[in-house]
Protein backbone atom coordinates (compact mmCIF):
# COMPACT_ATOMS: atom_id res chain seq x y z
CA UNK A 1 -10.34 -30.20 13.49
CA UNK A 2 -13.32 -29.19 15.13
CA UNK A 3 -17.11 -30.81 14.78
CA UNK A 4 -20.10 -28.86 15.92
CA UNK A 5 -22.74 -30.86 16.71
CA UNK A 6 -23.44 -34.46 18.81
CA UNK A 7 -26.18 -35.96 16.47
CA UNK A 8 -24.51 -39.44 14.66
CA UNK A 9 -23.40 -36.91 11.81
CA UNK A 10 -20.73 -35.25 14.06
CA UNK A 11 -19.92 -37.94 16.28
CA UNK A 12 -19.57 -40.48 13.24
CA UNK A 13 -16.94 -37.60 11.81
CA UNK A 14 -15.18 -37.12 15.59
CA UNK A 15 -14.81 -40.61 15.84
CA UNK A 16 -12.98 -41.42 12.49
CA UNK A 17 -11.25 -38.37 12.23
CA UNK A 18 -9.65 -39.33 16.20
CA UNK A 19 -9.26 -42.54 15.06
CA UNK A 20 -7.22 -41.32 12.10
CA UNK A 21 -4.86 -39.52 14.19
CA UNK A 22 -6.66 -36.35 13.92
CA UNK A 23 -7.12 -33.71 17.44
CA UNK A 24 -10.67 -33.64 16.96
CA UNK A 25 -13.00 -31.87 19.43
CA UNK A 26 -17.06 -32.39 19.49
CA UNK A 27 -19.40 -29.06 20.35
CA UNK A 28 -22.29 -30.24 21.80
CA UNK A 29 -24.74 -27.20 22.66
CA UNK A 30 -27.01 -29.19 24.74
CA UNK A 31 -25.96 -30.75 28.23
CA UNK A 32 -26.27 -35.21 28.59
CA UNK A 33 -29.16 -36.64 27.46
CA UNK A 34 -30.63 -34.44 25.47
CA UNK A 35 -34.34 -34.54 23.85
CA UNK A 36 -34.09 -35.58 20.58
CA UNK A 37 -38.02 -36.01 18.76
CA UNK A 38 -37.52 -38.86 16.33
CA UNK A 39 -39.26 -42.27 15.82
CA UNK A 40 -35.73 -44.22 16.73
CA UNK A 41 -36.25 -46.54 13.71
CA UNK A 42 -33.34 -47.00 11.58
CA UNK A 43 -32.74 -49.57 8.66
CA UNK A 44 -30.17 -52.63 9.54
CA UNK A 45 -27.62 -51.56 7.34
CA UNK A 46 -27.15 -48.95 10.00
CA UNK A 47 -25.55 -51.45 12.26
CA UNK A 48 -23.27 -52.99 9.63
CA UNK A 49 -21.81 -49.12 8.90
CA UNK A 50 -20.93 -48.38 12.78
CA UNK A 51 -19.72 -52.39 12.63
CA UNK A 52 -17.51 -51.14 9.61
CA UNK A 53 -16.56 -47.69 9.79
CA UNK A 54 -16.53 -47.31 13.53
CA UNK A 55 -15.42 -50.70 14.98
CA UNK A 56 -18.97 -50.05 16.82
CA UNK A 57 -21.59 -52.31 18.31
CA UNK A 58 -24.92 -51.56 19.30
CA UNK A 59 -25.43 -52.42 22.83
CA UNK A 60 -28.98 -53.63 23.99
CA UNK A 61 -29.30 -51.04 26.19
CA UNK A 62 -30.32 -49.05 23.68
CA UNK A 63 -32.68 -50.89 21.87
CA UNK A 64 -36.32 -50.53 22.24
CA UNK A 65 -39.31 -53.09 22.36
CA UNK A 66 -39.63 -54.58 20.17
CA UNK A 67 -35.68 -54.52 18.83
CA UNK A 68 -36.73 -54.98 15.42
CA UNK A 69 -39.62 -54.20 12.99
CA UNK A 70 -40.93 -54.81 9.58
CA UNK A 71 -42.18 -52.40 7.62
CA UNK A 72 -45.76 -52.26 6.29
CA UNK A 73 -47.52 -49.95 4.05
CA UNK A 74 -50.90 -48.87 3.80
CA UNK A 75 -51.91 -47.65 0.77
CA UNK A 76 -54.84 -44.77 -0.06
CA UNK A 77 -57.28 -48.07 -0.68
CA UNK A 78 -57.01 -49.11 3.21
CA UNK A 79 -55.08 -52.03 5.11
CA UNK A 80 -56.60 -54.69 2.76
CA UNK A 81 -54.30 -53.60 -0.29
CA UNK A 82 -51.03 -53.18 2.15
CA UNK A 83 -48.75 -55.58 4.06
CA UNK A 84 -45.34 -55.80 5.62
CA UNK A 85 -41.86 -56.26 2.87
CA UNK A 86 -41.09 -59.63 2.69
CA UNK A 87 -37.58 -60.54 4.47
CA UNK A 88 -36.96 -56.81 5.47
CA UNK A 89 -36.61 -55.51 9.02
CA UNK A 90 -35.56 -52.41 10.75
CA UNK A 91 -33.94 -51.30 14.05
CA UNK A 92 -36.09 -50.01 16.65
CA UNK A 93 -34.07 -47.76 19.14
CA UNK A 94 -34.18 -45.41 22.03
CA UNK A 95 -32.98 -42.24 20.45
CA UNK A 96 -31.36 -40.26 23.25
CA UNK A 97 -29.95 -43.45 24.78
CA UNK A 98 -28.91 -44.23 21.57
CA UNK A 99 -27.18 -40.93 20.71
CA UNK A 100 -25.42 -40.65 24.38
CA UNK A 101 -23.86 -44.00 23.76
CA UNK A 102 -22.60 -42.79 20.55
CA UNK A 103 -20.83 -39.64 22.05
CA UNK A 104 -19.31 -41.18 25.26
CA UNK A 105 -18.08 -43.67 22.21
CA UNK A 106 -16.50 -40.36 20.93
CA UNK A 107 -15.02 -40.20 24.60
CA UNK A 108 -13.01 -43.52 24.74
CA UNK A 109 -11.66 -42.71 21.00
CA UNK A 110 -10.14 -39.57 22.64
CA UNK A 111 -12.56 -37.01 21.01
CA UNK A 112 -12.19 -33.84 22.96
CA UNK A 113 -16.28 -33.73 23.88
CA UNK A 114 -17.54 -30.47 24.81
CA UNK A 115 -21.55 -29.88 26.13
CA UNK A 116 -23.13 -26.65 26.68
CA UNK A 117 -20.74 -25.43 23.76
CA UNK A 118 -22.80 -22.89 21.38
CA UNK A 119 -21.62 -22.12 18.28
CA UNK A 120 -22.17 -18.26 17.57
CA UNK A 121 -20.05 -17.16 14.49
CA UNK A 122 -17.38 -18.88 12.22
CA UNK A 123 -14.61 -16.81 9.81
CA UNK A 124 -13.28 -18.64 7.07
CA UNK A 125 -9.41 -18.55 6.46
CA UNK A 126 -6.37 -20.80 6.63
CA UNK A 127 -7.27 -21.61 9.77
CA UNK A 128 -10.84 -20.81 10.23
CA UNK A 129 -12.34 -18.88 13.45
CA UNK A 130 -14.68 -20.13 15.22
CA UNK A 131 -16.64 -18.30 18.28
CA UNK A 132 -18.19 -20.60 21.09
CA UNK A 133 -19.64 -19.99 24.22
CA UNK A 134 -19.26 -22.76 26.57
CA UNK A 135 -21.06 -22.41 30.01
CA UNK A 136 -21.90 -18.62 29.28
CA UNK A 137 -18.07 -17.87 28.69
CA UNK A 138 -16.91 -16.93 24.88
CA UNK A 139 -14.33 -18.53 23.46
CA UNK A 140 -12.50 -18.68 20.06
CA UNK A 141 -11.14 -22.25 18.50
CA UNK A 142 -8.93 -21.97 15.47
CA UNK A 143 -9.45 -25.24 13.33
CA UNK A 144 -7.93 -26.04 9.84
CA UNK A 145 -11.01 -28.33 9.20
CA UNK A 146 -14.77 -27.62 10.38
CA UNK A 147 -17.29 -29.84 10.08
CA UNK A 148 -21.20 -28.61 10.37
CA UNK A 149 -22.98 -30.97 12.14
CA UNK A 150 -25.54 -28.81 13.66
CA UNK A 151 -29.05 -30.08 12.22
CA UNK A 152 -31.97 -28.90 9.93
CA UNK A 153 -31.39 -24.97 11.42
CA UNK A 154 -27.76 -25.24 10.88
CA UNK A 155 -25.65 -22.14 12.14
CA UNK A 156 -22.75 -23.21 10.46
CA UNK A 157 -24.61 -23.18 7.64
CA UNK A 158 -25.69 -19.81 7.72
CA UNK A 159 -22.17 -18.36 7.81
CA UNK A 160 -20.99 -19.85 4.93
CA UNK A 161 -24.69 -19.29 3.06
CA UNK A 162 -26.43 -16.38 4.97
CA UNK A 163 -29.07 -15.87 1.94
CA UNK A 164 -29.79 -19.99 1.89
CA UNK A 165 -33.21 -20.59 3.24
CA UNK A 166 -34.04 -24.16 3.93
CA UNK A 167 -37.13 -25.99 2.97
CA UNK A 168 -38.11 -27.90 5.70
CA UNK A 169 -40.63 -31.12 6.69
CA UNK A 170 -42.18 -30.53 10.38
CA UNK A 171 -43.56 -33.56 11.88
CA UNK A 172 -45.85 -33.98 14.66
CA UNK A 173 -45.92 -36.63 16.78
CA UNK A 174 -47.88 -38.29 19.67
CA UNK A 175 -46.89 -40.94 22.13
CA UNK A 176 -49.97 -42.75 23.17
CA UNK A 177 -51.08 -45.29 25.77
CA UNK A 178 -53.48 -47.74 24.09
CA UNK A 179 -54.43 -51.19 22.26
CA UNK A 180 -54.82 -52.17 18.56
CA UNK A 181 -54.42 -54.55 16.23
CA UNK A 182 -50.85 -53.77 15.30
CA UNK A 183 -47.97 -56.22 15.06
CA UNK A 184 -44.02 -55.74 15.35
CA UNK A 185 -44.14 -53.44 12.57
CA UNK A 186 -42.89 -49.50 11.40
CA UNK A 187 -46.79 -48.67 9.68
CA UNK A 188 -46.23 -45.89 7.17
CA UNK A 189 -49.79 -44.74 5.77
CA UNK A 190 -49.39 -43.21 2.35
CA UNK A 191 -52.73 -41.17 1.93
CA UNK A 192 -53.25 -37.70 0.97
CA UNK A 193 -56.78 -37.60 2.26
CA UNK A 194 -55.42 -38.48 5.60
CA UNK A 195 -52.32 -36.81 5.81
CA UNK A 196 -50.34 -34.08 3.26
CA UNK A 197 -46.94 -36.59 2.89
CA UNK A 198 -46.97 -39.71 5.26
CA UNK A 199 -48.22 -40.71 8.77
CA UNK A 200 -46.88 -43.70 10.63
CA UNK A 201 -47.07 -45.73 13.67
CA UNK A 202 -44.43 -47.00 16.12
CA UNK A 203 -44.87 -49.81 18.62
CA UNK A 204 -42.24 -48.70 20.76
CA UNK A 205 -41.47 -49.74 24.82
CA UNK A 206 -45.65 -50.51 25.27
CA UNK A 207 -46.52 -47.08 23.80
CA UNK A 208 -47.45 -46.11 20.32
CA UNK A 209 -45.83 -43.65 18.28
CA UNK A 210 -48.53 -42.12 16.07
CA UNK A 211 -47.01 -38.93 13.53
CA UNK A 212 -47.15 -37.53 10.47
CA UNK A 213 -45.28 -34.86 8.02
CA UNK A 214 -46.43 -31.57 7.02
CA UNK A 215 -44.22 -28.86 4.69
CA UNK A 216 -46.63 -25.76 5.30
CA UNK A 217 -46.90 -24.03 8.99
CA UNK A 218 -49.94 -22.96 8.78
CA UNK A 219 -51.67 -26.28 8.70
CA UNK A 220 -54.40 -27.42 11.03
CA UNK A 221 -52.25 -30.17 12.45
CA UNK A 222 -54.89 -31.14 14.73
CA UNK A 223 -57.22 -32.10 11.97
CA UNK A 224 -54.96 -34.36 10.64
CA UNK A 225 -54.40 -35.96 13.60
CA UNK A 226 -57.48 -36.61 14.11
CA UNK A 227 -58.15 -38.41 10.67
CA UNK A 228 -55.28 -40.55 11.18
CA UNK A 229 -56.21 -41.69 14.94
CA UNK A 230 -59.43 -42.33 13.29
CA UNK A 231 -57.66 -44.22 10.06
CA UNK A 232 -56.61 -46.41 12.85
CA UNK A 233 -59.54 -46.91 14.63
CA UNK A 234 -61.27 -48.12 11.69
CA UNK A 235 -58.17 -50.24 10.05
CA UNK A 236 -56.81 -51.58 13.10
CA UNK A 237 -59.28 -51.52 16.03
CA UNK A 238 -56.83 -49.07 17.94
CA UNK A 239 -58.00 -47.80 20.99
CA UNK A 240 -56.30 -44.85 21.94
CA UNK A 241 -56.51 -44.65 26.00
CA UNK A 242 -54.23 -41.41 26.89
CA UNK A 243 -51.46 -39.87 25.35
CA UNK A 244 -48.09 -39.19 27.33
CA UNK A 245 -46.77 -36.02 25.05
CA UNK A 246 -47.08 -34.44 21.63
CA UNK A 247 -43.49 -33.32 20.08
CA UNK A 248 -43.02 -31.54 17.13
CA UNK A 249 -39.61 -31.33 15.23
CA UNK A 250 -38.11 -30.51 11.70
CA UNK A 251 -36.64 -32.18 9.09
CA UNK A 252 -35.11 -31.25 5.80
CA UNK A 253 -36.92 -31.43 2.70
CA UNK A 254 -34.53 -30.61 0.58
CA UNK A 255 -30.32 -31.27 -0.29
CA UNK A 256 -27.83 -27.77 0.34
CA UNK A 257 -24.70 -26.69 -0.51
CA UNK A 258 -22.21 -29.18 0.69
CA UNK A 259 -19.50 -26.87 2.06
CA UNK A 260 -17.05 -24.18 1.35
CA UNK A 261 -13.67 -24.15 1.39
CA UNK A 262 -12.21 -26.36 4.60
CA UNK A 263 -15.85 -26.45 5.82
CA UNK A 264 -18.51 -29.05 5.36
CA UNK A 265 -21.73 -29.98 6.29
CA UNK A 266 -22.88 -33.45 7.17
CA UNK A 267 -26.22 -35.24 8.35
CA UNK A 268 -29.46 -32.61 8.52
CA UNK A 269 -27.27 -29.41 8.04
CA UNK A 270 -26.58 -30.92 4.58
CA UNK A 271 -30.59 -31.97 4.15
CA UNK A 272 -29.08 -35.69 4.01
CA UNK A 273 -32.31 -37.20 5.39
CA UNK A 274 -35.07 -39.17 3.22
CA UNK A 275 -38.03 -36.96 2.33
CA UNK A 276 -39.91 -39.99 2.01
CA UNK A 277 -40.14 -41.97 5.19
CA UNK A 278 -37.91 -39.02 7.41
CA UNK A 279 -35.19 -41.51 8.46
CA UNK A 280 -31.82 -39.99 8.81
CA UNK A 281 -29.87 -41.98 10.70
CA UNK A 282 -28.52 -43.46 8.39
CA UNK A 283 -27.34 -41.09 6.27
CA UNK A 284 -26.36 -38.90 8.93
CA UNK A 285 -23.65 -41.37 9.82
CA UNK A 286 -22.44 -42.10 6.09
CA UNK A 287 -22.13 -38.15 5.04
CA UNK A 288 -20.17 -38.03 8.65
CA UNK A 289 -17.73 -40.88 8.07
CA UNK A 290 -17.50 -39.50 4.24
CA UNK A 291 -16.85 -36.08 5.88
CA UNK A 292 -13.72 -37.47 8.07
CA UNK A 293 -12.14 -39.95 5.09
CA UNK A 294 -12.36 -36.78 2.62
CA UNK A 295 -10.38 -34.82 5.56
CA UNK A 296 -7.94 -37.16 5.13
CA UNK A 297 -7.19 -36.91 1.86
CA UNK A 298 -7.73 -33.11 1.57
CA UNK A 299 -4.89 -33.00 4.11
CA UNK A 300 -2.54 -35.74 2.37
CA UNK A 301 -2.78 -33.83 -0.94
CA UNK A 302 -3.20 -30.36 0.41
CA UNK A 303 -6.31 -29.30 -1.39
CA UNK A 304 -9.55 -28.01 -0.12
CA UNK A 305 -11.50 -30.22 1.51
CA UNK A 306 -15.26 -29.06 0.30
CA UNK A 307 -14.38 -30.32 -3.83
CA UNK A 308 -12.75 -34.16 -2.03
CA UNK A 309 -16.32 -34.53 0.10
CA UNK A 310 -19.16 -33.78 -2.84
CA UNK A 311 -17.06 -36.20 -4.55
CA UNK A 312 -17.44 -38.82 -2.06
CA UNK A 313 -21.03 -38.12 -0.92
CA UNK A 314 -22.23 -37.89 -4.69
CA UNK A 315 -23.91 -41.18 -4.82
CA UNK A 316 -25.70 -40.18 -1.38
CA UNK A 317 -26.60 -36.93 -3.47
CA UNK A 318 -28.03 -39.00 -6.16
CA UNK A 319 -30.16 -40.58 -4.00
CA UNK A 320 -31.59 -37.76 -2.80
CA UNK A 321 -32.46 -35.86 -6.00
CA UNK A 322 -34.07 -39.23 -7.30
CA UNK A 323 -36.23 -39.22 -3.38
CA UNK A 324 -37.25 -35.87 -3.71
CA UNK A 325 -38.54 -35.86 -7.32
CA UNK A 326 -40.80 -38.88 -6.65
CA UNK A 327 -42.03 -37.30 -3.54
CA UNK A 328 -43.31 -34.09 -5.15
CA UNK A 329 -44.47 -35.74 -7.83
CA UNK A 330 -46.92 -38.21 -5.51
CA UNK A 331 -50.62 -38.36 -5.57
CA UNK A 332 -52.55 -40.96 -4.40
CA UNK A 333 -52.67 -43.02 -7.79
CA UNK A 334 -49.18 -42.92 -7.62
CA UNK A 335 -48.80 -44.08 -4.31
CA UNK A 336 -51.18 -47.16 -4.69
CA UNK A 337 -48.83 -48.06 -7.61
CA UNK A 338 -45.77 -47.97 -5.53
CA UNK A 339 -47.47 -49.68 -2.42
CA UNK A 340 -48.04 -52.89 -4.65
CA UNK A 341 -45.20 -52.68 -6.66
CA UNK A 342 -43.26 -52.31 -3.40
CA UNK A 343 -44.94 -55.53 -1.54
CA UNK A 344 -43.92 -57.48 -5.01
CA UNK A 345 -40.70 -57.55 -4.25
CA UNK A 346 -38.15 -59.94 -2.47
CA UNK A 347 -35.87 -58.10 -0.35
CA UNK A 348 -33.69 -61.29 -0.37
CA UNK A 349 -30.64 -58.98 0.55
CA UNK A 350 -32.16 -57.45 4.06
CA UNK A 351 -31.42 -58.71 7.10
C-alpha cells in the first residue's frame, strides 16, 4: 500500500499499516525538515493516541518552551471577562522537529520512506496507478490500497474529485521578539471587531506567536494585524520589539468526500482539522490510524476499503459537522456566551 504524504496523517497510516504486516511506502514531496507554518500546539490526548496506537513517545527534543500550556480565552468584552480552563493543558511543540521524528519513526517500523517523491496522477483499478516523480525521474507504483495524505490542496484528491473545490481557512501568522504580560498559556481572542474568526497568541522558545484566520483572499490582512497587536498592547502590556518572519498557510474549512473505491483520504486532504481553534494534529493522526485499521479489514473481508473507513471515522465526522455549524453561526453575542459558559466548566478529565 502506498501513502502520499509525511504530515502525522500519512505517517500515523505508514506506521500501523507496517506494523500490521503491510509493505507500506511513504511519498514525501519535500526533502528533511521541511517548513511546516503551524502554531505546534496540540491537545494531550495527542500523546496518549501515539502512546496507544503507535507504541510512540514523545521525546523532549521536540518540545518547545514552555512544554505545556493552558488555554485562555478572551472574549469580545476584553481580558477582564476571560481566563485560562480550569485543569486543562495542551502540548506545545516544535512542528518540523516534531514531524521529522515522526517519519524517521516510520523508518525503524520498516516504512519504505521516500522524499522528493511528487505525486502527479493516480488511475483507479484493481490495483491502482500511481505516477511519481522522485528526484526529477517519473515513475509508476502499482498499490492495491492508496491513502491521500497530501494536505488542504490535496492532489490525490483531485483525481478522484476533479470538480471538488475546497473551502479553505488561510491564516497569517507572525513570530515576534517582545515582552507582555502573558503567562504559559495558548490565548485564543474570539472578536469579530478584531479579527473575522479567531486570533491567538503563542509563547513559544522566547518568541511570540501572534495569528489569526481569515476565509476570504481579498482581505486587508494587515489591518487586522494591526488591531490585534494593538488588542494586545492594550490587554496585556505587550511590547512588540521586532518580528523574525510572517508565514501564511491554509487550512480546511470544511469536511470532503472520504474516498473512493481502495482510496482514502486522511488528515487535511479529508478537511479533518477544527474550524474553530485550527488544530489538526490531532485528528490528522486518528483519521490516519482509522485509515490503516479499516485497510485491514477491507483486506480480511475483501471489500472496498472507502465504505469500512467512513464507517470508522464517522464519529470524527460528527464532530466536525457539529464544529462547523457553530462556527458559521458565531457573532460576538454568541461568542461571549460560549467564553463564560466555557470557563464554567471543570475539565476534571484533562491532563
Amino acid at each position: 500500500m502506498i501513502v502520499v504524504g509525511g504530515g502525522p496523517a500519512g505517517v500515523a497510516c505508514a506506521i500501523k499499516c507496517a506494523k500490521m504486516g503491510f509493505k507500506t511506502a511513504l511519498l514525501e514531496k519535500s526533502t528533511r525538515y521541511r517548513k511546516k507554518v503551524c502554531g505546534g500546539v496540540t491537545p494531550t490526548v495527542t500523546k496518549d493516541l501515539l502512546e496507544l496506537e503507535l507504541g510512540l513517545c514523545i521525546p523532549q527534543s521536540v518540545l518547545s518552551v514552555p512544554e505545556r500550556l493552558g488555554l485562555f480565552y478572551v472574549p469580545p468584552s476584553g481580558k477582564r471577562n476571560g481566563g485560562a480552563m480550569k485543569n486543562y493543558s495542551l502540548i506545545n511543540l516544535r512542528r518540523v522537529a516534531f514531524d521529522e521524528w515522526l517519519r524517521e519513526e516510520a523508518r525503524t517500523h520498516n516504512v519504505d520512506l521516500l522524499y522528493r517523491a511528487e505525486f502527479i496522477e493516480l488511475k483507479l483499478g484493481k490495483y491502482n496507478m500511481l505516477k511519481v516523480r522522485i528526484n526529477g525521474i517519473m515513475e509508476v507504483f502499482e498499490a492495491t490500497y492508496v491513502v491521500g495524505a497530501d494536505g488542504v490542496f490535496s492532489k490525490v484528491r483531485s483525481c478522484l474529485f476533479p470538480n471538488y473545490k475546497p473551502r479553505t481557512l488561510a491564516v497569517v501568522q507572525e513570530v515576534w521578539d517582545g515582552e507582555g504580560d502573558f503567562e504559559d498559556n495558548f490565548y485564543v481572542i474570539l472578536n469579530g471587531k478584531i479579527v473575522p474568526t479567531y486570533g491567538y497568541v503563542i509563547p513559544k522558545d522566547g518568541k511570540f506567536l501572534v495569528g489569526f484566520g481569515f476565509e476570504s483572499r481579498t482581505i486587508d490582512f494587515q489591518s487586522y494585524m494591526k488591531k490585534l497587536l494593538n488588542l494586545l498592547r492594550d490587554e496585556f502590556s505587550f511590547k512588540p520589539v521586532r518580528m523574525n518572519t510572517r508565514e501564511t498557510a491554509y487550512i480546511p474549512f470544511a469536511i470532503s468526500s472520504t474516498g473512493l473505491e481502495n482510496v482514502v483520504l486522511v488528515g487535511d486532504a479529508g478537511g479533518f482539522c477544527n474550524p474553530f481553534s485550527g488544530e489538526g494534529i490531532r485528528l490528522a493522526i486518528e483519521s490516519g490510524t482509522a485509515a490503516a485499521e479499516s485497510i485491514k479489514i477491507s483486506q480480511e473481508e475483501n471489500t472496498n476499503l472507502t465504505p469500512i473507513y467512513e464507517s470508522r471515522i464517522e464519529g470524527l465526522r460528527e464532530f466536525l459537522l457539529k464544529m462547523h455549524m457553530f462556527v458559521n453561526d458565531l457573532d460576538d453575542e454568541k461568542r461571549e456566551a460560549f467564553v463564560k459558559k466555557e470557563l464554567s466548566r471543570l475539565n476534571v478529565f484533562d491532563k
